[in-house]
N, C-alpha and C. Protein backbone atom coordinates (compact mmCIF):
# COMPACT_ATOMS: atom_id res chain seq x y z
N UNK A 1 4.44 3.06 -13.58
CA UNK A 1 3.66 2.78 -12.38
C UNK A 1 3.82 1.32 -11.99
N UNK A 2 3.96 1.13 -10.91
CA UNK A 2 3.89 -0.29 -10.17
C UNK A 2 2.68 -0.69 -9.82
N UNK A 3 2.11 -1.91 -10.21
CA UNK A 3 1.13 -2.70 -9.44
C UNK A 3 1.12 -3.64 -8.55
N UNK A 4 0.12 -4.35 -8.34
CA UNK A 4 0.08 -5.84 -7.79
C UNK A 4 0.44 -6.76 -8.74
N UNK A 5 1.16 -6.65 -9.60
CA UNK A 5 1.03 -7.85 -11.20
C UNK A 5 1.79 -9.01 -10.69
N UNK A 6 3.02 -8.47 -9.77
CA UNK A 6 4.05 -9.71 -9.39
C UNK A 6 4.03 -9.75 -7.57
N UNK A 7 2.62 -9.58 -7.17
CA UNK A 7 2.75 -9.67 -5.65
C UNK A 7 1.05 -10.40 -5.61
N UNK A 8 0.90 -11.46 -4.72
CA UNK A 8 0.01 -11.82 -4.15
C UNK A 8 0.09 -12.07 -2.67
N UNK A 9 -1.55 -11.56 -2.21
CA UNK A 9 -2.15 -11.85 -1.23
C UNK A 9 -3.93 -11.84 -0.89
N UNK A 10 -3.95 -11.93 0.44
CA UNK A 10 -5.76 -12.27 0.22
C UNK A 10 -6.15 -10.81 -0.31
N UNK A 11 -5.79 -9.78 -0.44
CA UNK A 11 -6.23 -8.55 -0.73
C UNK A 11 -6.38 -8.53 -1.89
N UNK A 12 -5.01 -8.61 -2.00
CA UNK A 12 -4.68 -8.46 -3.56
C UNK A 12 -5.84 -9.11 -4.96
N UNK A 13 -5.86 -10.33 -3.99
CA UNK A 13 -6.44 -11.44 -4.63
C UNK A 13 -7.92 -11.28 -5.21
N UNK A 14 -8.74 -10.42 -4.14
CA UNK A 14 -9.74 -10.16 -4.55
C UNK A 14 -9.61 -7.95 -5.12
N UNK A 15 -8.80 -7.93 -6.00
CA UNK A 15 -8.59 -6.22 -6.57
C UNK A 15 -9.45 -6.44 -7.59
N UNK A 16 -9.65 -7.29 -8.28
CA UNK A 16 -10.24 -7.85 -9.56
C UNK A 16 -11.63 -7.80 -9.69
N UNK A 17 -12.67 -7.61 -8.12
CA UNK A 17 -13.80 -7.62 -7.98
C UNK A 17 -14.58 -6.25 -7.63
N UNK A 18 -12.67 -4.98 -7.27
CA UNK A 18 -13.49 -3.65 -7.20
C UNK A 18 -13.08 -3.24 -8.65
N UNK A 19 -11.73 -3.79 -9.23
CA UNK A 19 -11.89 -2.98 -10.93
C UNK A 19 -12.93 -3.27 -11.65
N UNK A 20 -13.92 -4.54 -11.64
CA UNK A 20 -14.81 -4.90 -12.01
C UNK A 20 -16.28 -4.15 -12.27
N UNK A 21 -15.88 -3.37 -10.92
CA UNK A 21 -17.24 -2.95 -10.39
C UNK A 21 -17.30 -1.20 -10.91
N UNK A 22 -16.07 -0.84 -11.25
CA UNK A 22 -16.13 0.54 -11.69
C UNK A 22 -17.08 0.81 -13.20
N UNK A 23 -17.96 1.58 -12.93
CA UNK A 23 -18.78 2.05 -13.73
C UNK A 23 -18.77 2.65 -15.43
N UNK A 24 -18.91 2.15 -16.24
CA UNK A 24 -18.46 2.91 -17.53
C UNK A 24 -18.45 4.15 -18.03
N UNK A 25 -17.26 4.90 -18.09
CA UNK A 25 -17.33 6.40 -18.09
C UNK A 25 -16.93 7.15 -16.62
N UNK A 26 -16.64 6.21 -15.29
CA UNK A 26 -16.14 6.61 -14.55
C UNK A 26 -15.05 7.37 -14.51
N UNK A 27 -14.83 8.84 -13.43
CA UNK A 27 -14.01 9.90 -14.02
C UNK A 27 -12.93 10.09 -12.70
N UNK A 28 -13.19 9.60 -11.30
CA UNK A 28 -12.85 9.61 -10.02
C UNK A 28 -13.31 8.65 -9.22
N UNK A 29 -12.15 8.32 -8.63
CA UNK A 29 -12.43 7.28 -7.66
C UNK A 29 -11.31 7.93 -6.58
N UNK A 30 -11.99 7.28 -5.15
CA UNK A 30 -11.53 7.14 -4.29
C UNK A 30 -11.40 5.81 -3.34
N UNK A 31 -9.44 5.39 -2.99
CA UNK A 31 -9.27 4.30 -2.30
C UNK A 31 -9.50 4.35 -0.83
N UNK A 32 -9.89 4.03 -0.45
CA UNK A 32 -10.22 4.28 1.56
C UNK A 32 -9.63 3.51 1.81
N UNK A 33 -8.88 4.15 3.03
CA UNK A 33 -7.42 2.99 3.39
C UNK A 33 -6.55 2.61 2.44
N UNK A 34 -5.56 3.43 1.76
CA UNK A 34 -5.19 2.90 0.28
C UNK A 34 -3.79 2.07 0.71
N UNK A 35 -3.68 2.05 2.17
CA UNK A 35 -2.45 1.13 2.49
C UNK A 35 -1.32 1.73 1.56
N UNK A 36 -0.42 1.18 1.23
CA UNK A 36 1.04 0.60 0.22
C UNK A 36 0.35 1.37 -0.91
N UNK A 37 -1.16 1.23 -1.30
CA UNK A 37 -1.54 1.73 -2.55
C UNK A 37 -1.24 1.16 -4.04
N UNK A 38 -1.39 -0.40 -3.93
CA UNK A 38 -1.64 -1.21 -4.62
C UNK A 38 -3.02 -0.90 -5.65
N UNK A 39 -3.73 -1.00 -5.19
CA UNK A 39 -5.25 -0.73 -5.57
C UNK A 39 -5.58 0.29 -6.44
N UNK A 40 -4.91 1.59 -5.53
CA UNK A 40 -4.95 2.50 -6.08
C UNK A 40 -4.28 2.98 -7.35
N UNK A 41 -3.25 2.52 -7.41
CA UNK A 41 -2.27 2.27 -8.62
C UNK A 41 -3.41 1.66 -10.28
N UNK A 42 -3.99 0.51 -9.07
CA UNK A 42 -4.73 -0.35 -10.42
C UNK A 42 -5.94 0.50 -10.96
N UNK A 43 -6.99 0.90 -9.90
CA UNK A 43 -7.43 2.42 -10.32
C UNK A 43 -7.06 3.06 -11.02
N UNK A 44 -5.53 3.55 -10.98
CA UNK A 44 -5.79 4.72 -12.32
C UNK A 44 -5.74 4.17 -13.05
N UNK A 45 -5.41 2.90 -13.74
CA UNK A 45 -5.19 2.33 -15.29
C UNK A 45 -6.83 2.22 -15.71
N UNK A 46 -7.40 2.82 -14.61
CA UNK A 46 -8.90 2.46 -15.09
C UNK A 46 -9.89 3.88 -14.84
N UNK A 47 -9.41 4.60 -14.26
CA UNK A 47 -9.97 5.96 -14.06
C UNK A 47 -8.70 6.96 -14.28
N UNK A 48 -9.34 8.68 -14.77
CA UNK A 48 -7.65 9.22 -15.30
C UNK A 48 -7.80 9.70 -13.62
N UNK A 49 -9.13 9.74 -12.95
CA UNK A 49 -8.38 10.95 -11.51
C UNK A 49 -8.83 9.68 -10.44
N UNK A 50 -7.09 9.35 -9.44
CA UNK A 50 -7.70 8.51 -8.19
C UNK A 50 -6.93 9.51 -7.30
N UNK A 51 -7.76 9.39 -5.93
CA UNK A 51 -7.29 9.84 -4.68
C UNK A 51 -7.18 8.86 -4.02
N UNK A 52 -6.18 8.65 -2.98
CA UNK A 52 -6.01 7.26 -1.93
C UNK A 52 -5.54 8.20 -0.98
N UNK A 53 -6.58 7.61 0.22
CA UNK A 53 -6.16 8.31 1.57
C UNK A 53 -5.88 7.01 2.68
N UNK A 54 -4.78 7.42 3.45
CA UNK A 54 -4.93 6.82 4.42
C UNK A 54 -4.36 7.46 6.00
N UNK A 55 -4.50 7.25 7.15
CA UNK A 55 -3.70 7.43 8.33
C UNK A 55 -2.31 7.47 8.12
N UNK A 56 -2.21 6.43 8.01
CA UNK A 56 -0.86 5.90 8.08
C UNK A 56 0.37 6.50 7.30
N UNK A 57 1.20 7.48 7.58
CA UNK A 57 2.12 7.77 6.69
C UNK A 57 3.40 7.47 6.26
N UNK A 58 3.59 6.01 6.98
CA UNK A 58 5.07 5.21 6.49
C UNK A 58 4.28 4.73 5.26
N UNK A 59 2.75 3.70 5.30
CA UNK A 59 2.40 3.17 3.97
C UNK A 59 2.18 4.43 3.00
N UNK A 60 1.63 5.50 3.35
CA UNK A 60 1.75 6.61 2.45
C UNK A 60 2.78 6.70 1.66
N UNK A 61 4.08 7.14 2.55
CA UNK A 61 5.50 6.95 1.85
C UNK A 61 5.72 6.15 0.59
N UNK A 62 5.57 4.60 1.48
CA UNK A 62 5.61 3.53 -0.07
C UNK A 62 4.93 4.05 -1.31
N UNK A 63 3.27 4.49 -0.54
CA UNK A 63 2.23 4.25 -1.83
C UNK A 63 3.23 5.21 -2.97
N UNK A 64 3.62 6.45 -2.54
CA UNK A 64 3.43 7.36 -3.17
C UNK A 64 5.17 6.82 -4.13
N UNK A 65 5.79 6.06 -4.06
CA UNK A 65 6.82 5.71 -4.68
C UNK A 65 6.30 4.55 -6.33
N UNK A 66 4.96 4.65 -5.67
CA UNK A 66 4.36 3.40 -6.76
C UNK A 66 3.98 4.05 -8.17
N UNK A 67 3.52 5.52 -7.56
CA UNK A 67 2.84 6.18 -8.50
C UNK A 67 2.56 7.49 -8.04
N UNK A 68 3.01 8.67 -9.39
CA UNK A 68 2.82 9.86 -9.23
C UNK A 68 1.86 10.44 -9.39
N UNK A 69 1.00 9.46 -10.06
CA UNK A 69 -0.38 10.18 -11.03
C UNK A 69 -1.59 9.82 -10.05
N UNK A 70 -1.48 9.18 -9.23
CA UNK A 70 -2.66 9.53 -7.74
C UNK A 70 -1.87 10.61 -6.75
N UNK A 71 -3.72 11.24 -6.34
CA UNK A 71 -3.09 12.15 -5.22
C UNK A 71 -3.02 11.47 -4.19
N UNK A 72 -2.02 11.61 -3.10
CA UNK A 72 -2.14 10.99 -2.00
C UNK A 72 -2.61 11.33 -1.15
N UNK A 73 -3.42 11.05 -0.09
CA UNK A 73 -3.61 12.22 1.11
C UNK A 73 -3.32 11.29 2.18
N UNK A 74 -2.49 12.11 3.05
CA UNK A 74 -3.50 11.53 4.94
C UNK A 74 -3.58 12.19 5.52
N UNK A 75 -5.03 11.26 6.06
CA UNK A 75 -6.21 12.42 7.18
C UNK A 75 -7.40 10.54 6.90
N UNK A 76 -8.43 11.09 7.62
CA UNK A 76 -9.01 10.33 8.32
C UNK A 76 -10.68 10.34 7.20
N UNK A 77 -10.94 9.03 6.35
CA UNK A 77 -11.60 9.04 5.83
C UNK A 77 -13.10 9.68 6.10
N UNK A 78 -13.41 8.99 7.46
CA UNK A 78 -14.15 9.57 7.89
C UNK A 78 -14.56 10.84 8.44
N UNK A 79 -13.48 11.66 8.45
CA UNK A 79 -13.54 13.39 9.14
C UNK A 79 -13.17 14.07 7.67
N UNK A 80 -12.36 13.64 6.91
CA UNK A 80 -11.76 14.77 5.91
C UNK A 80 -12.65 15.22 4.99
N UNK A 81 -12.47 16.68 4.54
CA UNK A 81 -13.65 17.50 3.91
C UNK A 81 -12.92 17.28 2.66
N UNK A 82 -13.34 16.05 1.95
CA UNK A 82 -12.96 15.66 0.52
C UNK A 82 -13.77 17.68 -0.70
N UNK A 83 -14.87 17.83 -0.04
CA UNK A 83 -15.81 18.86 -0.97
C UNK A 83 -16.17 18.27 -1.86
N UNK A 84 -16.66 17.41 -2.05
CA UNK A 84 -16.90 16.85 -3.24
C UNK A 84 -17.22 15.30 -3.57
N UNK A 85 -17.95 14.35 -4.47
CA UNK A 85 -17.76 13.00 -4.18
C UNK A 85 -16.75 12.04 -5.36
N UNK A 86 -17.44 11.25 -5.43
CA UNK A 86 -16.21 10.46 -6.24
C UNK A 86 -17.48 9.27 -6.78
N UNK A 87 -16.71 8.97 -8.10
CA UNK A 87 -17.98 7.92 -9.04
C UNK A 87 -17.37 6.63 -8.73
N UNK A 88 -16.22 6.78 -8.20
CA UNK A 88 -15.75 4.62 -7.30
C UNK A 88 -15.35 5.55 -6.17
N UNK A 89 -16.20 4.65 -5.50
CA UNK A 89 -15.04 4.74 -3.44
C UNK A 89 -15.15 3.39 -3.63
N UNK A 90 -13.29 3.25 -2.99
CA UNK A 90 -13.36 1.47 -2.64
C UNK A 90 -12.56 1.56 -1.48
N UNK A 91 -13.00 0.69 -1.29
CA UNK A 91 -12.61 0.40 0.52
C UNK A 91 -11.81 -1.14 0.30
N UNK A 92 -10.97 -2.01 0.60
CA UNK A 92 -10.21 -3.24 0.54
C UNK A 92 -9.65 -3.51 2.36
N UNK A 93 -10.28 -4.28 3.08
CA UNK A 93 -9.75 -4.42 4.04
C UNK A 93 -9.70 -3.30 5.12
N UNK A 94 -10.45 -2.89 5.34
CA UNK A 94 -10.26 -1.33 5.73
C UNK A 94 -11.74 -1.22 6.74
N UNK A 95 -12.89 -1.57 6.52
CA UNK A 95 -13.96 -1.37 7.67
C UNK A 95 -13.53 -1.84 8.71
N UNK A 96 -12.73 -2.84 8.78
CA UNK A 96 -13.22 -3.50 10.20
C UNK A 96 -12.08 -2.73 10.95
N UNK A 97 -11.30 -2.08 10.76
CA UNK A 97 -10.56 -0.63 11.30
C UNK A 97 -11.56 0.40 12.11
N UNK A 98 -13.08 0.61 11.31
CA UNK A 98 -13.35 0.98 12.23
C UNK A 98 -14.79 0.32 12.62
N UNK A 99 -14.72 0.68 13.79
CA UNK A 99 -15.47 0.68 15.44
C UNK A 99 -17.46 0.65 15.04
N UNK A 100 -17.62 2.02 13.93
CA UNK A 100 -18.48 2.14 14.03
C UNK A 100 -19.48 2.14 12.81
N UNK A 101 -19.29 0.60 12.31
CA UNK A 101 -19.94 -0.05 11.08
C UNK A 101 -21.20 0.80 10.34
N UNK A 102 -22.17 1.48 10.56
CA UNK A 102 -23.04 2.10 10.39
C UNK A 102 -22.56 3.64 9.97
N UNK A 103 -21.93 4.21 10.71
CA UNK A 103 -21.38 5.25 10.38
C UNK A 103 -20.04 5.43 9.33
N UNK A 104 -19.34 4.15 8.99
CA UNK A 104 -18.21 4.04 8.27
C UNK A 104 -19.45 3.73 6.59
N UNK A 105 -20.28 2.70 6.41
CA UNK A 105 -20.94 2.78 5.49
C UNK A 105 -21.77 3.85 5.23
N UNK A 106 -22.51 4.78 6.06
CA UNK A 106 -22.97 5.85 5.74
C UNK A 106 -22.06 7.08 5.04
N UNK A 107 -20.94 6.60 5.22
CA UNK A 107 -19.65 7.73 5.13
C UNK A 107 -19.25 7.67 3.65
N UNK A 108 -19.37 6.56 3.32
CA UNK A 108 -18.96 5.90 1.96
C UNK A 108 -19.60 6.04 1.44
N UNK A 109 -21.25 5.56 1.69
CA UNK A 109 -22.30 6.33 0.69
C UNK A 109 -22.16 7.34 0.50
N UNK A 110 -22.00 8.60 1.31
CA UNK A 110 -22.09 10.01 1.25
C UNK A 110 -20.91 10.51 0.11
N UNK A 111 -20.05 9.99 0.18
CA UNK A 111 -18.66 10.05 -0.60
C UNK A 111 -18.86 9.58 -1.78
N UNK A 112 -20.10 8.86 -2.22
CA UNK A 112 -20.06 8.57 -3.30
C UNK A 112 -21.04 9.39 -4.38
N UNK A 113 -20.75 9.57 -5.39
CA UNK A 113 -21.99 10.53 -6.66
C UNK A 113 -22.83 9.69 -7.09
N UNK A 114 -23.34 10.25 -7.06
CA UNK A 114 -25.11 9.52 -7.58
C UNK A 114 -24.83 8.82 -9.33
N UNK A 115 -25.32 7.81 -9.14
CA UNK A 115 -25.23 6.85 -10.61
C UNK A 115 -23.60 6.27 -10.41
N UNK A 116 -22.82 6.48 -9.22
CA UNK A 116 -21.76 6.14 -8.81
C UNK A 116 -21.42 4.56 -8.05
N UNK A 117 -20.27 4.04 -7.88
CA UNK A 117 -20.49 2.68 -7.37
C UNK A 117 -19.55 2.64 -5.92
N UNK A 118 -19.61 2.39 -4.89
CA UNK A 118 -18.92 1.89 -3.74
C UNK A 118 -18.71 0.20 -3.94
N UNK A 119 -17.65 0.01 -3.68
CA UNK A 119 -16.95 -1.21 -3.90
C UNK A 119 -16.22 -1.27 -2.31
N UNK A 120 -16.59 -2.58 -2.01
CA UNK A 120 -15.50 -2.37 -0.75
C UNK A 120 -15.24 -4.27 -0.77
N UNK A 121 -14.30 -4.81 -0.63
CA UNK A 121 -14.02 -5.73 0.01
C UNK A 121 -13.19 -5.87 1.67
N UNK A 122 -13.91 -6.87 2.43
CA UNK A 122 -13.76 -6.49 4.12
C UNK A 122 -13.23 -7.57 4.89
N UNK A 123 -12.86 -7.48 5.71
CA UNK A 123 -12.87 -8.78 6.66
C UNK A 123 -13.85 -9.07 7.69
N UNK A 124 -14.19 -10.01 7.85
CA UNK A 124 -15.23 -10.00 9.35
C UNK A 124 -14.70 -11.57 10.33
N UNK A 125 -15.20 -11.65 11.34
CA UNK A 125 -14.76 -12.77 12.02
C UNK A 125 -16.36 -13.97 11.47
N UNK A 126 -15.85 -15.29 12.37
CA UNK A 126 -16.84 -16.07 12.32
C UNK A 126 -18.05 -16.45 13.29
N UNK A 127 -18.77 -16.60 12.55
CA UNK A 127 -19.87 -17.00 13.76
C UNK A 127 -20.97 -18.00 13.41
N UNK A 128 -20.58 -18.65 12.48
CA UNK A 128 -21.36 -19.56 12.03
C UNK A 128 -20.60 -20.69 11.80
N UNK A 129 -21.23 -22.08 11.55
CA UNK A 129 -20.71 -22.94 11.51
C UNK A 129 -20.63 -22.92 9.86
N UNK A 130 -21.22 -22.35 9.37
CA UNK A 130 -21.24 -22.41 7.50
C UNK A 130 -19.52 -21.81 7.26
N UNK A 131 -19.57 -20.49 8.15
CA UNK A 131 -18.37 -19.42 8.26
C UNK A 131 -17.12 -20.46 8.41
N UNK A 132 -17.03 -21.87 9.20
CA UNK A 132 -15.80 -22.45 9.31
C UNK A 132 -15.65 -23.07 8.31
N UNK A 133 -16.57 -23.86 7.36
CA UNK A 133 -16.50 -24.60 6.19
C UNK A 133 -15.68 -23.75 5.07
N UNK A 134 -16.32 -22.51 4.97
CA UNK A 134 -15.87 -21.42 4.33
C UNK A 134 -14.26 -21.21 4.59
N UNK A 135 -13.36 -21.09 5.70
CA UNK A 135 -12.51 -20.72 5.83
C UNK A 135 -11.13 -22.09 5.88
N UNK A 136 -12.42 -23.40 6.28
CA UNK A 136 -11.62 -24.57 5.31
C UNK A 136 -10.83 -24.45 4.50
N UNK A 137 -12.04 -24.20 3.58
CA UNK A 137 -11.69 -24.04 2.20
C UNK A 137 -10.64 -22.69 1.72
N UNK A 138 -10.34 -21.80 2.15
CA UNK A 138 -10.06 -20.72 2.46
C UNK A 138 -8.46 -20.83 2.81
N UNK A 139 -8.18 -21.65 3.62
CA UNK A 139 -7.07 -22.25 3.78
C UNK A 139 -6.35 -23.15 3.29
N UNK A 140 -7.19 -23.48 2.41
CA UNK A 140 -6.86 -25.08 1.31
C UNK A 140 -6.18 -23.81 0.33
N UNK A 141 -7.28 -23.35 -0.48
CA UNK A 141 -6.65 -22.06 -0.99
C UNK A 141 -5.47 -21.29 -0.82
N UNK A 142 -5.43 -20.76 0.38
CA UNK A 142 -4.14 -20.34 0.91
C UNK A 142 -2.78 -20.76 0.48
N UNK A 143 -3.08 -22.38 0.69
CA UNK A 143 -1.33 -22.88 0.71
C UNK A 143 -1.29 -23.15 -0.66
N UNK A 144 -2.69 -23.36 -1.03
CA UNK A 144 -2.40 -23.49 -3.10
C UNK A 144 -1.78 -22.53 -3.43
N UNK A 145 -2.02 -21.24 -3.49
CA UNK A 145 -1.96 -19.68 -3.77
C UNK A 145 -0.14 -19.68 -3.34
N UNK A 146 -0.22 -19.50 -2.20
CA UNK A 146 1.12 -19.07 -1.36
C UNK A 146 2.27 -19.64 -1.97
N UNK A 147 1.98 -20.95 -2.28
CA UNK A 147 3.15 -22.03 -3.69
C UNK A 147 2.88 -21.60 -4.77
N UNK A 148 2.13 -21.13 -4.94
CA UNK A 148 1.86 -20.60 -6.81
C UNK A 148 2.41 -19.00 -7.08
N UNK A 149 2.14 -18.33 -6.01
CA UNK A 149 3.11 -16.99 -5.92
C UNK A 149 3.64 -17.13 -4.91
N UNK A 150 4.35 -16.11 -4.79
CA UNK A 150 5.03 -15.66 -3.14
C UNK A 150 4.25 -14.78 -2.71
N UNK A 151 3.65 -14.95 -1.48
CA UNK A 151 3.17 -14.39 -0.48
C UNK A 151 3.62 -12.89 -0.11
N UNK A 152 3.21 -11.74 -0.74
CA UNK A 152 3.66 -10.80 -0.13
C UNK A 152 2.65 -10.32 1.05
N UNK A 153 3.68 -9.85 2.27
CA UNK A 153 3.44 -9.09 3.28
C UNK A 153 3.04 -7.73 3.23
N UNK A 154 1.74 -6.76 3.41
CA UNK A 154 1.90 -5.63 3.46
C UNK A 154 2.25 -5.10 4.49
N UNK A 155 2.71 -3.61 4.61
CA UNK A 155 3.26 -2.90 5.85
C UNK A 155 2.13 -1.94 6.58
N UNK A 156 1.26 -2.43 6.26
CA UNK A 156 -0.26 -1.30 6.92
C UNK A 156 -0.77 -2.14 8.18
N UNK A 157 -0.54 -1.84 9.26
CA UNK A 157 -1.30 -1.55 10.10
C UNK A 157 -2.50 -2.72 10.10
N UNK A 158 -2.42 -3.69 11.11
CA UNK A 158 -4.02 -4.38 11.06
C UNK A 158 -4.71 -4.79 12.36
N UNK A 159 -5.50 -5.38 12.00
CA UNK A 159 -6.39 -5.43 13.54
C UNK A 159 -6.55 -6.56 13.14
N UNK A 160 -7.00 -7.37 14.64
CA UNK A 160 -7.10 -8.78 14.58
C UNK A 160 -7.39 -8.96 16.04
N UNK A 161 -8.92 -9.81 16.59
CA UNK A 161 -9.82 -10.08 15.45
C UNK A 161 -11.27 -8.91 15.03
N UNK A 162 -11.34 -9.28 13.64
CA UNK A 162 -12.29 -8.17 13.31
C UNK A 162 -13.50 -7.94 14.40
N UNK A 163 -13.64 -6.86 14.40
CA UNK A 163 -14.83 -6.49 15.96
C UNK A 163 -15.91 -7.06 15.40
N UNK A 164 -16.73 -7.11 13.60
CA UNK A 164 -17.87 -7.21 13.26
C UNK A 164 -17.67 -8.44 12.87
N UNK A 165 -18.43 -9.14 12.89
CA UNK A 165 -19.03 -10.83 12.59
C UNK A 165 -19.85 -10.48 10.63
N UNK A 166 -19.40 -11.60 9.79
CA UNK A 166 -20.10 -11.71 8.71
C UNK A 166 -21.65 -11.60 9.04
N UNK A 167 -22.82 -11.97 9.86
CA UNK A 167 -23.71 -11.57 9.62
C UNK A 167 -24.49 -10.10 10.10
N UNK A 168 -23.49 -9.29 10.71
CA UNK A 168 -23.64 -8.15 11.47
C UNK A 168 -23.75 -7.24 10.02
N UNK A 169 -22.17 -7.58 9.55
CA UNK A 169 -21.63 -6.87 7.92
C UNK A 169 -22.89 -6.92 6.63
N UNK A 170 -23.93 -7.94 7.00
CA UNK A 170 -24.39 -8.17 6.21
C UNK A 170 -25.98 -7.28 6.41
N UNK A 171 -26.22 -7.35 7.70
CA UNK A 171 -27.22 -6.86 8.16
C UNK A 171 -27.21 -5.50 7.81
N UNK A 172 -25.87 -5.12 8.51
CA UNK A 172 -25.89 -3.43 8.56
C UNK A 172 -26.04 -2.98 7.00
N UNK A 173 -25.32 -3.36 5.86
CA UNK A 173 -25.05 -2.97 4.51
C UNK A 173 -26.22 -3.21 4.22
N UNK A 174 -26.95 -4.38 3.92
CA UNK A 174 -28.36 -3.85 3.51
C UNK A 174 -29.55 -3.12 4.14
N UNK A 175 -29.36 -2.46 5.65
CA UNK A 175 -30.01 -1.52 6.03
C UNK A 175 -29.40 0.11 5.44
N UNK A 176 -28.11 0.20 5.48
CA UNK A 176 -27.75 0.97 4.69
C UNK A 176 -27.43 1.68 3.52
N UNK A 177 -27.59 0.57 2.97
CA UNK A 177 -27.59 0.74 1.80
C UNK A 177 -28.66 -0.29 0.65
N UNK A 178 -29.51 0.04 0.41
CA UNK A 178 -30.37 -0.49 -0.14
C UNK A 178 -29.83 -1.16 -1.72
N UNK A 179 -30.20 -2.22 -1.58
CA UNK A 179 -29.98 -2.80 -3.02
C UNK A 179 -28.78 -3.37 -2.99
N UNK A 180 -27.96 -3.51 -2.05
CA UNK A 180 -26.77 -3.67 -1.90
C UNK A 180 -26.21 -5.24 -2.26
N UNK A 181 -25.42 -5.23 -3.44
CA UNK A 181 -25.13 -6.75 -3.53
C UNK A 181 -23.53 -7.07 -2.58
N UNK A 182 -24.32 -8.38 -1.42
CA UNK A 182 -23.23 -9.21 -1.08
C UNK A 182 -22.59 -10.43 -1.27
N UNK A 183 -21.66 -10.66 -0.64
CA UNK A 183 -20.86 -12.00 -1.33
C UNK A 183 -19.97 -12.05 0.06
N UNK A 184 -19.97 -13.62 0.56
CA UNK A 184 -18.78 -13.95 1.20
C UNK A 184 -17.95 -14.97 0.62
N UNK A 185 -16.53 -14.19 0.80
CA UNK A 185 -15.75 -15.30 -0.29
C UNK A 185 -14.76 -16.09 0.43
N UNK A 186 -14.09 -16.86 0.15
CA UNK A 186 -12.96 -17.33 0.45
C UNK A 186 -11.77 -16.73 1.14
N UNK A 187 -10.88 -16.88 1.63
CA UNK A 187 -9.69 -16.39 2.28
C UNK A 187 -10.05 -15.27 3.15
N UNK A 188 -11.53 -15.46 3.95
CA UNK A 188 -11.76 -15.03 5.26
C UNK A 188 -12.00 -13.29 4.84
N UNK A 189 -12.96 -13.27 3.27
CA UNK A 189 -13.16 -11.86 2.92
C UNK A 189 -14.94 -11.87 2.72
N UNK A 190 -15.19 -10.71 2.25
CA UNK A 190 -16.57 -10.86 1.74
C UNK A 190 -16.64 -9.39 1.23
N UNK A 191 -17.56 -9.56 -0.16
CA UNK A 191 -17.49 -7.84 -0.85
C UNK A 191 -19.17 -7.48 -0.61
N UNK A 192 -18.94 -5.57 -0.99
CA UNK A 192 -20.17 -5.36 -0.86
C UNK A 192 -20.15 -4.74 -2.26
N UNK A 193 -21.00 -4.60 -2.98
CA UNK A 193 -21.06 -3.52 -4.31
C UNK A 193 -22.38 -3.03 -3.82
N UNK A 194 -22.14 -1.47 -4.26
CA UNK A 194 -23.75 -0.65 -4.08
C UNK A 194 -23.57 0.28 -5.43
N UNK A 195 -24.18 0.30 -5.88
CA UNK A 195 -25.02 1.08 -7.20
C UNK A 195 -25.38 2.57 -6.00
N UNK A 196 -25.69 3.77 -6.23
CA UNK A 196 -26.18 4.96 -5.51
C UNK A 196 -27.08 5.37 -6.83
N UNK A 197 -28.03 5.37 -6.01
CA UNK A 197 -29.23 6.23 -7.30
C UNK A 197 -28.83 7.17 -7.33
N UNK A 198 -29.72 7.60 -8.39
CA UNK A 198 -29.65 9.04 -9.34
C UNK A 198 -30.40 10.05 -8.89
């Protein structure tokens, strides 16, 4: 199986904060938006069953050259009748794709099993003056990083600029999801982790 081991980027960069977040004894996970399917790859070394879905079926193509032992699907996270949930959904770059922030986190909750974890890391735009200090720094980072590895390019599909603002992302997730721990990080990301009761 191929990973991210010899590729960096801002994605990549933060994979370390959804393997983190997978639950002990976790049995299924699901990648939302699994792009190239980097992520998903790193998933299974950590769960025996991952599914990665995405639209897109040129990155499908790639993903599925990375690794045989995820299923692949495409179809539309939000419409497809998975039947069933999953003890990790992770999402990496992938909300601000869609439109309708409330309904994309409700979707993910629903997708997820109870005593289960949603992991998502996102992009959002700025709207604060704290938000530019942040992306300063973010960019200082950048060119450190970018000389320390090579910069890989993914082939998925992106939007630019994100429709939702960091404090919109922040608002909506803890109306939706209760208990919800956030974080805005560096290189113009920010994660959500949610625990789903029992």
């Amino acid at each position: 199986m191929e990973s991210s081991a010899r590729r960096w980027n801002h994605n990549i960069h933060y994979h370390w904060l959804i393997l983190d977040a997978v639950p002990a004894g976790a049995r299924s996970a699901l990648d939302v938006g699994c792009g190239n399917g980097l992520l998903s790859v790193e998933l299974r070394g950590a769960v025996p069953e991952v599914t990665g879905i995405d639209l897109d079926s040129a990155v499908l193509e790639e993903a599925r050259q990375h690794s045989d032992e995820v299923t692949w699907v495409r179809g539309d996270a939000m419409t497809y009748e998975f039947d069933r949930t999953f003890d990790v959904v992770a999402s990496v770059a992938t909300l601000h794709h869609l439109p309708d922030l409330d309904a994309a986190l409700s979707r993910l909750a629903d997708l997820t099993s109870p005593g289960g974890v949603l992991a998502v890391v996102g992009v959002a735009r700025t709207s604060r003056p704290k938000d530019m200090l942040l992306h300063l720094a973010g960019a200082v980072q950048h060119r450190w990083m970018a000389r320390k590895y090579e910069f890989w390019e993914h082939t998925a599909p992106t939007v630019w600029p994100p429709p939702h603002d960091y404090v919109t992302v922040r608002r909506t997730a803890e109306r939706v999801l209760p208990g919800v721990q956030w974080k805005q990080l560096l290189l113009w990301r920010y994660a959500l982790i949610w625990r789903k009761p029992l």
